[in-house]
ModelCIF file with pLDDT and N, C-alpha, C, O atoms, coordinates in Angstrom:
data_MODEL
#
_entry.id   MODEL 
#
_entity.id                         1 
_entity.type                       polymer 
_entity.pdbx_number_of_molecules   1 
#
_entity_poly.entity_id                      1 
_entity_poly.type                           'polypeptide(L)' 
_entity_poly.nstd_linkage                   no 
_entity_poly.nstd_monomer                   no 
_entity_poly.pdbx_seq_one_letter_code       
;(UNK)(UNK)(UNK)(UNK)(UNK)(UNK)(UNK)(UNK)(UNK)(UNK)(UNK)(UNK)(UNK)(UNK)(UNK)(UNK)
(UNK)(UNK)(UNK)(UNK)(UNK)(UNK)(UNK)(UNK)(UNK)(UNK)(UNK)(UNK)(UNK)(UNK)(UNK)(UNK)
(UNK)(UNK)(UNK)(UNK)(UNK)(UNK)(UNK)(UNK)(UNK)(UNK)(UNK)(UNK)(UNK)
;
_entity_poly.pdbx_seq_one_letter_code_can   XXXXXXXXXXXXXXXXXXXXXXXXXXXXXXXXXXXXXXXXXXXXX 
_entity_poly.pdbx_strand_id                 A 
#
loop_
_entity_poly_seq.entity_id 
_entity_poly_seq.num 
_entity_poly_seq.mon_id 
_entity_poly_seq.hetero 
1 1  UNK n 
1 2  UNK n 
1 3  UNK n 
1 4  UNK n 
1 5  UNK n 
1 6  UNK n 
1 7  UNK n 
1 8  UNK n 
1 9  UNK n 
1 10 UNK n 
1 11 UNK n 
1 12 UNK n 
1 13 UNK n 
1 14 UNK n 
1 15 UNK n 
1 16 UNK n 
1 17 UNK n 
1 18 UNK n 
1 19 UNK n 
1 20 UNK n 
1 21 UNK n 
1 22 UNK n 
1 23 UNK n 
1 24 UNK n 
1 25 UNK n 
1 26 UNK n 
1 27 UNK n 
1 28 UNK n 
1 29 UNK n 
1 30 UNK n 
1 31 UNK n 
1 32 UNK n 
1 33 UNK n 
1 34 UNK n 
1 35 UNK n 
1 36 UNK n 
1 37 UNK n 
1 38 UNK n 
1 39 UNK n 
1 40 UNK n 
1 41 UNK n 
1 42 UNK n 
1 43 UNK n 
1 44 UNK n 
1 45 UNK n 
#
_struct_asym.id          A 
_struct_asym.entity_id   1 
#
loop_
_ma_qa_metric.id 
_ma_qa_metric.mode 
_ma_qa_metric.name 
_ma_qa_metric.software_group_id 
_ma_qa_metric.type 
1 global pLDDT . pLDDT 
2 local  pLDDT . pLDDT 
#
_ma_qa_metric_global.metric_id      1 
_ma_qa_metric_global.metric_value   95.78 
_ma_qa_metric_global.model_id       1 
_ma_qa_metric_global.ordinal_id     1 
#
loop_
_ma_qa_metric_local.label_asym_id 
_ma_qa_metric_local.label_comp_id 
_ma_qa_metric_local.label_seq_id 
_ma_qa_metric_local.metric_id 
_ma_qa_metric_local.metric_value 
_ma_qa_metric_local.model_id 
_ma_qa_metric_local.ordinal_id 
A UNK 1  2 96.00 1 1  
A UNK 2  2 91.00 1 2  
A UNK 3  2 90.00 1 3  
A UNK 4  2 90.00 1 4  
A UNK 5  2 92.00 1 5  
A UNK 6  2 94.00 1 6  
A UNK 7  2 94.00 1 7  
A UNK 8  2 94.00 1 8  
A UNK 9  2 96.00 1 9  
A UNK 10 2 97.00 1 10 
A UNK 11 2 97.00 1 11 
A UNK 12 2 97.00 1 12 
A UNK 13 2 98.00 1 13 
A UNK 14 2 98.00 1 14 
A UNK 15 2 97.00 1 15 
A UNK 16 2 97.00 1 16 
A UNK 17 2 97.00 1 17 
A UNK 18 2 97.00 1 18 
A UNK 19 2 97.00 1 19 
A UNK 20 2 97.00 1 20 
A UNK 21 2 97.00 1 21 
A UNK 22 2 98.00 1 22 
A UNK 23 2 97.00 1 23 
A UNK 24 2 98.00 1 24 
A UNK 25 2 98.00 1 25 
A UNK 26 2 98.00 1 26 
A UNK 27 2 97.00 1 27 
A UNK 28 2 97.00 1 28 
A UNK 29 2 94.00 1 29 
A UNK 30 2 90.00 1 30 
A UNK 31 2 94.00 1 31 
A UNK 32 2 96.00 1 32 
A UNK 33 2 97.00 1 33 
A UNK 34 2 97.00 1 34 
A UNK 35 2 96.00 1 35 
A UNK 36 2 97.00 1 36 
A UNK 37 2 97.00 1 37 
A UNK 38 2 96.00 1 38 
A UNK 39 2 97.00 1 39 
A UNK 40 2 97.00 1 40 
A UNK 41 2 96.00 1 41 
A UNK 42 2 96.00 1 42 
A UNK 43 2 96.00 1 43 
A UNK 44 2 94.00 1 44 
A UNK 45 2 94.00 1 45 
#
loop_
_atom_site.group_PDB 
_atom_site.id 
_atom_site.type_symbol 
_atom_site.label_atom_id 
_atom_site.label_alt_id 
_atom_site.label_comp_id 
_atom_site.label_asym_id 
_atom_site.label_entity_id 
_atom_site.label_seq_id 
_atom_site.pdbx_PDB_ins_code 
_atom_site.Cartn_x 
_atom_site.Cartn_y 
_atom_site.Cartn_z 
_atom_site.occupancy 
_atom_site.B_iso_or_equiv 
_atom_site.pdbx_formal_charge 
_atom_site.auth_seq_id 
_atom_site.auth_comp_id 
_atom_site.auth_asym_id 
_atom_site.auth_atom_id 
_atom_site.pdbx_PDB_model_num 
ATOM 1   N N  . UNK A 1 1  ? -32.913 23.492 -12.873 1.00 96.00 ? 1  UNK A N  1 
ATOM 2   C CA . UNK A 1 1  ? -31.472 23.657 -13.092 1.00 96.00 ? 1  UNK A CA 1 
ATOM 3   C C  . UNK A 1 1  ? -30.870 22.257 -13.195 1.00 96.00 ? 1  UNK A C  1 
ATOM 4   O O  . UNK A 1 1  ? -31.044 21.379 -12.350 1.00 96.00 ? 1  UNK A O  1 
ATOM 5   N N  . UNK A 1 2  ? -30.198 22.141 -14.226 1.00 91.00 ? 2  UNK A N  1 
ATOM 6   C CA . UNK A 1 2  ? -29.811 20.386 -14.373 1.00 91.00 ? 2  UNK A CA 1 
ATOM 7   C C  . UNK A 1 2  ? -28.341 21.078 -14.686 1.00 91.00 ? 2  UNK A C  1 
ATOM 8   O O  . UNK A 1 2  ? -27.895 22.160 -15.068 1.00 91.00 ? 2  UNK A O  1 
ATOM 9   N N  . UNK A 1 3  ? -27.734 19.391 -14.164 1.00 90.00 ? 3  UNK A N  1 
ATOM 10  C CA . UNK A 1 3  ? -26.237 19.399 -14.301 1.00 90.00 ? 3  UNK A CA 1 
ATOM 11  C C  . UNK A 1 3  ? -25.607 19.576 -14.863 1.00 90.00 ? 3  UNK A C  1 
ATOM 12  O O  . UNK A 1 3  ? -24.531 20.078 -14.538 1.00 90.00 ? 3  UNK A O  1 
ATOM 13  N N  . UNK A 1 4  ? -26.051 19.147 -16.418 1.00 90.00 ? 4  UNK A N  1 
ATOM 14  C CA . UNK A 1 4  ? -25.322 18.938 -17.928 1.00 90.00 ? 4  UNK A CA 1 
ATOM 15  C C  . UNK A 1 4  ? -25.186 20.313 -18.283 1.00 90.00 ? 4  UNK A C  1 
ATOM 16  O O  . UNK A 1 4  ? -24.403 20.458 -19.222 1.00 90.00 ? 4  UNK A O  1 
ATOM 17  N N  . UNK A 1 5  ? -25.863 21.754 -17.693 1.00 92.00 ? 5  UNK A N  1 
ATOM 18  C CA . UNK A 1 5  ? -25.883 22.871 -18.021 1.00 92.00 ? 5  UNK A CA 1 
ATOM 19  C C  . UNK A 1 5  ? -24.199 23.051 -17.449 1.00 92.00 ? 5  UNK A C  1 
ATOM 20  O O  . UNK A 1 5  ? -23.729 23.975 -18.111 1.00 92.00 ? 5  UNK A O  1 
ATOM 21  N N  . UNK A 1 6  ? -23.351 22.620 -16.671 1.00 94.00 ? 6  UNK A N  1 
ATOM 22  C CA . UNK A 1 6  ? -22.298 22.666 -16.025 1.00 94.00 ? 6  UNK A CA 1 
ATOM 23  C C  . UNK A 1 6  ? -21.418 22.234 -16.943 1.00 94.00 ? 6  UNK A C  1 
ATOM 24  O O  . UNK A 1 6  ? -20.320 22.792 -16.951 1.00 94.00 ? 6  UNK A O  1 
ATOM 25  N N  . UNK A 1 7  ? -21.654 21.270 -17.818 1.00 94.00 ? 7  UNK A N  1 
ATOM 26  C CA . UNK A 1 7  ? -20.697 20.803 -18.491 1.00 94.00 ? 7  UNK A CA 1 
ATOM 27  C C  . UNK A 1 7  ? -19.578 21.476 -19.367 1.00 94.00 ? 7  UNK A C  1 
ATOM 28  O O  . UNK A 1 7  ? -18.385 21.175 -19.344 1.00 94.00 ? 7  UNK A O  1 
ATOM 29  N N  . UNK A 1 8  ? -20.069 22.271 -20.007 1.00 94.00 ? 8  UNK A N  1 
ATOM 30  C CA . UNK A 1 8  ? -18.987 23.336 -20.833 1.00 94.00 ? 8  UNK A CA 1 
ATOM 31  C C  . UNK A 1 8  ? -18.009 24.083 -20.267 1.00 94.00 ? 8  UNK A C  1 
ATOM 32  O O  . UNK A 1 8  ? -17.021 24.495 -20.875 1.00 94.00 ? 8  UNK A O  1 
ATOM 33  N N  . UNK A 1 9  ? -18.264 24.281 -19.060 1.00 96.00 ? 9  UNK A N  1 
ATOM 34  C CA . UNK A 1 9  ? -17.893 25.220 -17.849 1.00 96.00 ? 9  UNK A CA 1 
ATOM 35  C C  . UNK A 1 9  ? -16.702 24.256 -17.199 1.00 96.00 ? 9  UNK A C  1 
ATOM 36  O O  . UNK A 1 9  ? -15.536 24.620 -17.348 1.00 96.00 ? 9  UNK A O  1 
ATOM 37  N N  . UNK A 1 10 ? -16.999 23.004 -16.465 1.00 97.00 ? 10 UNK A N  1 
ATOM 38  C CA . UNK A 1 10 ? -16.193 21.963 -16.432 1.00 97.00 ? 10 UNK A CA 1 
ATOM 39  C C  . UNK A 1 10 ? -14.805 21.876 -17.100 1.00 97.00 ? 10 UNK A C  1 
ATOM 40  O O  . UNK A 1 10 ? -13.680 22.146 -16.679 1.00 97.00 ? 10 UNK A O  1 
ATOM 41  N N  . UNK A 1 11 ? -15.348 21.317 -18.514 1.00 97.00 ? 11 UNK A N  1 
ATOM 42  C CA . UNK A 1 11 ? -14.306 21.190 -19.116 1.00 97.00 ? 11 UNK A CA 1 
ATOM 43  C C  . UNK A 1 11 ? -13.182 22.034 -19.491 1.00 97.00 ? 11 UNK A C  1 
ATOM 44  O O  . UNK A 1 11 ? -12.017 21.650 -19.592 1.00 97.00 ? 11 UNK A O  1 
ATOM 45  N N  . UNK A 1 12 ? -13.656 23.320 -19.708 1.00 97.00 ? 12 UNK A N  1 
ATOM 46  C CA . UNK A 1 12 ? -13.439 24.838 -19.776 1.00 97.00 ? 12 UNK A CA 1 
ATOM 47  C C  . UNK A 1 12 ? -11.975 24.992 -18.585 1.00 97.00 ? 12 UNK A C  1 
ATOM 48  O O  . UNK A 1 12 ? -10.768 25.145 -18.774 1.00 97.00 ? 12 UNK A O  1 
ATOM 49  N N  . UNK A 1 13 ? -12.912 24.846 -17.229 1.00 98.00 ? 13 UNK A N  1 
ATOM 50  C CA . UNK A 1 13 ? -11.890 25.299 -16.155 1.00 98.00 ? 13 UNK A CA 1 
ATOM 51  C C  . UNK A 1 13 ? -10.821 24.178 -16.370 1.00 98.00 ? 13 UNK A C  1 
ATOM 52  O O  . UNK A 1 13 ? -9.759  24.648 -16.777 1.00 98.00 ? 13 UNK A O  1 
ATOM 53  N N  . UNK A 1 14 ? -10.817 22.776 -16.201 1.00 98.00 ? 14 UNK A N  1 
ATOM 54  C CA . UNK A 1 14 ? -9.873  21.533 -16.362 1.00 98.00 ? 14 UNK A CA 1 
ATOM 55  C C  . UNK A 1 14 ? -9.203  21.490 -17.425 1.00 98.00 ? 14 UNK A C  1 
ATOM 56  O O  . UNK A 1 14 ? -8.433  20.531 -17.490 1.00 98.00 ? 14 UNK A O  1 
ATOM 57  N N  . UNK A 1 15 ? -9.216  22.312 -18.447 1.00 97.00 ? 15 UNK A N  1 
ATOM 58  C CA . UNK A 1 15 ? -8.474  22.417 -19.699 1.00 97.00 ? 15 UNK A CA 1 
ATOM 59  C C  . UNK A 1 15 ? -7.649  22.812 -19.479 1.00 97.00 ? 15 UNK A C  1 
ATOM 60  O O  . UNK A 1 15 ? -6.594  22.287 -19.836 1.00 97.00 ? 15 UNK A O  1 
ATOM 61  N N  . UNK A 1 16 ? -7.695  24.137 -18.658 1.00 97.00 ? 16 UNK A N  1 
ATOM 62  C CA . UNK A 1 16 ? -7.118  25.892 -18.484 1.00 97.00 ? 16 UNK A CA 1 
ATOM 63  C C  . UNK A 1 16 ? -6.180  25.629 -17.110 1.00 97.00 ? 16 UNK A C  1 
ATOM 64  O O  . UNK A 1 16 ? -5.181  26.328 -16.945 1.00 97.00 ? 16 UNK A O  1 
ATOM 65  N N  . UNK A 1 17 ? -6.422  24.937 -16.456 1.00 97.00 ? 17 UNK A N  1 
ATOM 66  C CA . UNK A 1 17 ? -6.129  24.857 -15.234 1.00 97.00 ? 17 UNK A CA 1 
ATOM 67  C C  . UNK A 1 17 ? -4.962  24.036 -15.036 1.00 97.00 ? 17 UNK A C  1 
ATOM 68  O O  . UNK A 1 17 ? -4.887  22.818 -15.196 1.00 97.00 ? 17 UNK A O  1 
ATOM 69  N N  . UNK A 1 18 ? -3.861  25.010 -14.589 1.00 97.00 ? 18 UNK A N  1 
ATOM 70  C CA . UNK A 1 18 ? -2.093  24.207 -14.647 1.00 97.00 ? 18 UNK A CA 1 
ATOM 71  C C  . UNK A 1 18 ? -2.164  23.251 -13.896 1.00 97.00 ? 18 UNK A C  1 
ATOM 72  O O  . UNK A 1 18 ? -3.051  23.369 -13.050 1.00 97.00 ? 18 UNK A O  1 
ATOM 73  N N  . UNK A 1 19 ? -1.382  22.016 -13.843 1.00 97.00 ? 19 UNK A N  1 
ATOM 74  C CA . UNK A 1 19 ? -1.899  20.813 -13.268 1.00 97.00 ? 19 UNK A CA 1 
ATOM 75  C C  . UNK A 1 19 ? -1.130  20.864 -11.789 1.00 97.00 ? 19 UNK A C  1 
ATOM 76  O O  . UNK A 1 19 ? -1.384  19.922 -11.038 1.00 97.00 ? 19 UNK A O  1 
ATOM 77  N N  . UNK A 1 20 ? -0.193  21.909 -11.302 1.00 97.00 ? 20 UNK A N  1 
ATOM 78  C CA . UNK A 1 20 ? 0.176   22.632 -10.268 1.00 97.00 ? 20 UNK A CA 1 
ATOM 79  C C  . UNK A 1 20 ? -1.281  22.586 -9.370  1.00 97.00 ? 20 UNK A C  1 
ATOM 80  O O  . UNK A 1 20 ? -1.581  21.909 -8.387  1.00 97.00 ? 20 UNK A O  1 
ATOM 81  N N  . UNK A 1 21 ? -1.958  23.481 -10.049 1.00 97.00 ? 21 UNK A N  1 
ATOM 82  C CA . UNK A 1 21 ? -3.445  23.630 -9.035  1.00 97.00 ? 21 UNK A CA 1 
ATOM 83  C C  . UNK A 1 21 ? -4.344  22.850 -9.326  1.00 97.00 ? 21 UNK A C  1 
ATOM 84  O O  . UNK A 1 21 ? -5.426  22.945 -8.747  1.00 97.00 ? 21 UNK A O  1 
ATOM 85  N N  . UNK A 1 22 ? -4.199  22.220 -9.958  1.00 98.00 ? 22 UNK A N  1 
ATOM 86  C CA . UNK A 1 22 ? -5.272  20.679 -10.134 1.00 98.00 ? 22 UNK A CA 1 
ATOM 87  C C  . UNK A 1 22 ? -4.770  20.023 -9.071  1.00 98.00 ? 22 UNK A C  1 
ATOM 88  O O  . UNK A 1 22 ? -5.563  19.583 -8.239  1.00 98.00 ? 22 UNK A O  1 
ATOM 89  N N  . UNK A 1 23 ? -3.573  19.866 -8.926  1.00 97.00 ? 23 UNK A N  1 
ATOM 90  C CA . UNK A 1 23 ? -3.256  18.834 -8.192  1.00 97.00 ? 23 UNK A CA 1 
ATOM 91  C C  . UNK A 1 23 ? -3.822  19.434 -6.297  1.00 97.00 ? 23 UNK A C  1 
ATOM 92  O O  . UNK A 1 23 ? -4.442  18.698 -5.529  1.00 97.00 ? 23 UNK A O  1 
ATOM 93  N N  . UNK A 1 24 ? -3.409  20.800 -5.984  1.00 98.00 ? 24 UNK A N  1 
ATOM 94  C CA . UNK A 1 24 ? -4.125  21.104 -4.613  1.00 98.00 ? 24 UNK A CA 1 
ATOM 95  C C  . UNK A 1 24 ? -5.469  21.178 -4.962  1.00 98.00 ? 24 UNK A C  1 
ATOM 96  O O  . UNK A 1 24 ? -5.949  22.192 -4.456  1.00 98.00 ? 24 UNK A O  1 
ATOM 97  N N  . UNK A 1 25 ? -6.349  20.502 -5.652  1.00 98.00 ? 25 UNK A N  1 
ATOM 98  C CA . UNK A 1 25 ? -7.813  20.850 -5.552  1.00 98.00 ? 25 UNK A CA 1 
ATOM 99  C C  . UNK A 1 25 ? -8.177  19.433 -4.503  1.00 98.00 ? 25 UNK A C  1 
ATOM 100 O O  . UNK A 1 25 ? -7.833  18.253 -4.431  1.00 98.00 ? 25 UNK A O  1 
ATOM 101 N N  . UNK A 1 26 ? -9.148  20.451 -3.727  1.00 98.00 ? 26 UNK A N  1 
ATOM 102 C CA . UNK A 1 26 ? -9.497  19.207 -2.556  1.00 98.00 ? 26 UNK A CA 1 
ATOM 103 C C  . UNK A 1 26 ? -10.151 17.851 -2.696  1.00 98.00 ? 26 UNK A C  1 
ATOM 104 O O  . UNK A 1 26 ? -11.316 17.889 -3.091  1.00 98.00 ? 26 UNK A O  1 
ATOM 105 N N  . UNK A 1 27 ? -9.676  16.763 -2.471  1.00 97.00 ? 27 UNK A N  1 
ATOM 106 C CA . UNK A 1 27 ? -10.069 15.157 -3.156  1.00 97.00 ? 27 UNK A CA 1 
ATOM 107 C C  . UNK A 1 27 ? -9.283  14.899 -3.844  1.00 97.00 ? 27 UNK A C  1 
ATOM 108 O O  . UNK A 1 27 ? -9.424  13.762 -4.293  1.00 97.00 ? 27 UNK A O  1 
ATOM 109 N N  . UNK A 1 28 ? -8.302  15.500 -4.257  1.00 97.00 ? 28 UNK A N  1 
ATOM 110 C CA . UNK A 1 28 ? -7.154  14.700 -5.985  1.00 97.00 ? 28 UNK A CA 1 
ATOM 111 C C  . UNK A 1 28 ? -6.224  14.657 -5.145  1.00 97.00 ? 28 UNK A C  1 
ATOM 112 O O  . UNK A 1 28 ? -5.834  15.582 -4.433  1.00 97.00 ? 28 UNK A O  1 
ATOM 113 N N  . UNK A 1 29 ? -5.736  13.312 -5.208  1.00 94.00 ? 29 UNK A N  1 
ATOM 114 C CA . UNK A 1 29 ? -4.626  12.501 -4.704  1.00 94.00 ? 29 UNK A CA 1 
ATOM 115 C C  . UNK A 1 29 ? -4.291  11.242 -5.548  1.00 94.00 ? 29 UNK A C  1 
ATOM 116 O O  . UNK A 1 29 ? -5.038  10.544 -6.233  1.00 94.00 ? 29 UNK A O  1 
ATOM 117 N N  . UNK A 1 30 ? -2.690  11.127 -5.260  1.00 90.00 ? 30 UNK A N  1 
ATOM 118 C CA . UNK A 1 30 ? -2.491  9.808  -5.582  1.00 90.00 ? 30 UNK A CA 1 
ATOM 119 C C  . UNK A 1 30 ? -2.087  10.269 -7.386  1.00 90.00 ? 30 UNK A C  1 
ATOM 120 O O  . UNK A 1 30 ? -2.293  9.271  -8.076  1.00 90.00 ? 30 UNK A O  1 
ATOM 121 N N  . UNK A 1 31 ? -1.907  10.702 -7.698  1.00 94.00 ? 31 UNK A N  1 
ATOM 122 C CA . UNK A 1 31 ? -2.106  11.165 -9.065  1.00 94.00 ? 31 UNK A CA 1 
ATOM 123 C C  . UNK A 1 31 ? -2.869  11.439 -9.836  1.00 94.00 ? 31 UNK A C  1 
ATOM 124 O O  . UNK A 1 31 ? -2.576  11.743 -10.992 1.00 94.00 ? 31 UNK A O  1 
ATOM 125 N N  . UNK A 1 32 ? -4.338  11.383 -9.254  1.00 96.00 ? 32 UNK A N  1 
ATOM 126 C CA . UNK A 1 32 ? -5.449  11.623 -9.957  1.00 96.00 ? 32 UNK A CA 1 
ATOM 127 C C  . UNK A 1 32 ? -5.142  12.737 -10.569 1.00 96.00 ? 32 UNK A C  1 
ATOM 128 O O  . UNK A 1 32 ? -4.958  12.218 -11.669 1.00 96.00 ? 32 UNK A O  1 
ATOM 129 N N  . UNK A 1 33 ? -4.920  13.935 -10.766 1.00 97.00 ? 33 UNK A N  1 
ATOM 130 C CA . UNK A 1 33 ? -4.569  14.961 -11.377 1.00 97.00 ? 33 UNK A CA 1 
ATOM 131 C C  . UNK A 1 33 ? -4.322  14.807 -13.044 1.00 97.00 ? 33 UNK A C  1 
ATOM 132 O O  . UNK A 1 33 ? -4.953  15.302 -13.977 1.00 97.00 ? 33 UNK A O  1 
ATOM 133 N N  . UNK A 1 34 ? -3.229  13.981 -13.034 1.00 97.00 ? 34 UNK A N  1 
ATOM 134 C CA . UNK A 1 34 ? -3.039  13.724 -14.299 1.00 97.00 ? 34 UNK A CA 1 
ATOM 135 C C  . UNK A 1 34 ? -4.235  12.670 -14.937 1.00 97.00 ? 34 UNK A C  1 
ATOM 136 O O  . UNK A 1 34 ? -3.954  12.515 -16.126 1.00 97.00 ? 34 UNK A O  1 
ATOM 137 N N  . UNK A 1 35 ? -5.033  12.162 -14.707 1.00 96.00 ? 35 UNK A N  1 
ATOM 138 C CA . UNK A 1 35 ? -5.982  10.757 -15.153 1.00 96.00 ? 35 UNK A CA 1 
ATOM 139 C C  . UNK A 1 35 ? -7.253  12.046 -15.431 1.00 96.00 ? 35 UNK A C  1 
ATOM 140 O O  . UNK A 1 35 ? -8.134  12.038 -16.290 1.00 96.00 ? 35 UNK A O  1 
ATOM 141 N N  . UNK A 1 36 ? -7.062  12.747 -14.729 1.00 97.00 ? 36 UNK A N  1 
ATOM 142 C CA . UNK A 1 36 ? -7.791  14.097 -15.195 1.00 97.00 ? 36 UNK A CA 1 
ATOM 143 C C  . UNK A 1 36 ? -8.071  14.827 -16.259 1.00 97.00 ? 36 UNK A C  1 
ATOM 144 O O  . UNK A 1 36 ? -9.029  14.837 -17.032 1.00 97.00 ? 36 UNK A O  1 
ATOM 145 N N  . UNK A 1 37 ? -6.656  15.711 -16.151 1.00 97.00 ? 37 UNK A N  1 
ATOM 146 C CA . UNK A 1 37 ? -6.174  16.166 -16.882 1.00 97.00 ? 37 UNK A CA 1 
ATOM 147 C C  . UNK A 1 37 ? -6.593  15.754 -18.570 1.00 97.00 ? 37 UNK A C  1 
ATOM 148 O O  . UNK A 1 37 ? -7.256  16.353 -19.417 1.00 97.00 ? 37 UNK A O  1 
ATOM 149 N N  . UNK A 1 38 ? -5.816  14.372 -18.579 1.00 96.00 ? 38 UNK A N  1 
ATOM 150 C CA . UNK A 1 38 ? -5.753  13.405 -19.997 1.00 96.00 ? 38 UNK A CA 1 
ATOM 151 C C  . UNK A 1 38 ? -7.175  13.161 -20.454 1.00 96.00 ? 38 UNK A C  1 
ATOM 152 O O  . UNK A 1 38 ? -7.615  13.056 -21.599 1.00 96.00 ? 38 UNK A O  1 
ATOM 153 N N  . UNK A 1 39 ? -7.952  13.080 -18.966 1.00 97.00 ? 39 UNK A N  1 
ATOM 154 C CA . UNK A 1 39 ? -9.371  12.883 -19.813 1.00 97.00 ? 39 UNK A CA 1 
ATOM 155 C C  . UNK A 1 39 ? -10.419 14.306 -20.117 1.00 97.00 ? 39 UNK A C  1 
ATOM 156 O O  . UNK A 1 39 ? -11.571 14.193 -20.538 1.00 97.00 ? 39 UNK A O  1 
ATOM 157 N N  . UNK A 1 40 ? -9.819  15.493 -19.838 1.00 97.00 ? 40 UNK A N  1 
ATOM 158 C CA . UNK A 1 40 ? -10.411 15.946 -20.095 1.00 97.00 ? 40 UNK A CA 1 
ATOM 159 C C  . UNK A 1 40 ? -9.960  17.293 -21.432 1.00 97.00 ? 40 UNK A C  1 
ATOM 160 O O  . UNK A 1 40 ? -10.513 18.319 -21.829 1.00 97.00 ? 40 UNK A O  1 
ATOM 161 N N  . UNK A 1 41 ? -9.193  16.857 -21.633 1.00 96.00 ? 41 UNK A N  1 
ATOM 162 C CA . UNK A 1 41 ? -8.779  16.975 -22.986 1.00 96.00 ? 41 UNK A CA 1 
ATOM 163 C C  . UNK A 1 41 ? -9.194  15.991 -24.120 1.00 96.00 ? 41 UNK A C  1 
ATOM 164 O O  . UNK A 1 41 ? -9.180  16.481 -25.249 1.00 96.00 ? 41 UNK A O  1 
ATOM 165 N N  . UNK A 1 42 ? -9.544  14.747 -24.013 1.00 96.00 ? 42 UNK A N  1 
ATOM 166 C CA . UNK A 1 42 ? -10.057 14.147 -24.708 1.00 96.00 ? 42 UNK A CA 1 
ATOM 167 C C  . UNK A 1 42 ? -11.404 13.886 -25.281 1.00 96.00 ? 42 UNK A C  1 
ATOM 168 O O  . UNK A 1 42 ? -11.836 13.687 -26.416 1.00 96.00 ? 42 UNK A O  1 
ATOM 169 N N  . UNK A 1 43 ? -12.012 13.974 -23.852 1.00 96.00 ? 43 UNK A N  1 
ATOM 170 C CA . UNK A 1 43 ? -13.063 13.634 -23.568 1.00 96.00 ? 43 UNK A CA 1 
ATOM 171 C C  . UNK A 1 43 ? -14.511 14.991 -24.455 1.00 96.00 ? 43 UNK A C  1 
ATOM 172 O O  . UNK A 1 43 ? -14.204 16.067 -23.941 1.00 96.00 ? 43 UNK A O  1 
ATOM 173 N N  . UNK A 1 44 ? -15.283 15.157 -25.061 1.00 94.00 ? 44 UNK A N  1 
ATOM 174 C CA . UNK A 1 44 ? -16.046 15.892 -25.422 1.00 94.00 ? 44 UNK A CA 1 
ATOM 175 C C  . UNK A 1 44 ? -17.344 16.681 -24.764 1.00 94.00 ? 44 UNK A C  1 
ATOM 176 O O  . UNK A 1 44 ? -17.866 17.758 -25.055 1.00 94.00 ? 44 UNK A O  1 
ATOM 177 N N  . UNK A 1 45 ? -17.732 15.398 -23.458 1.00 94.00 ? 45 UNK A N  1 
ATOM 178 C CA . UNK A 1 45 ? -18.572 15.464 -22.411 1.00 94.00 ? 45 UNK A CA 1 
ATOM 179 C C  . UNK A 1 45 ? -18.328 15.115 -21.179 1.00 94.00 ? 45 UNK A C  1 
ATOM 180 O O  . UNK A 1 45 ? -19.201 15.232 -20.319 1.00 94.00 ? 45 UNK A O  1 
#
């Protein structure tokens, strides 16, 4: 079972996911939420 199998799934949920509840996900502080967000809309992998 390797990681990269996770990847589609990842991006998937962080796309979809209002930045309301990004932001209570446990570890995101400080604004990380949005540095998130931006990259994972961009980002392909």
């Amino acid at each position: 079972v390797l990681v990269n199998s996770m990847a589609q799934s990842i991006l998937v949920k962080l796309r979809t996911m209002p930045i309301e509840q990004l932001r209570n996900i446990y570890e995101i502080s400080e604004g990380l939420e949005y540095r998130i967000k931006q990259a994972a809309s961009s980002c392909g992998t």
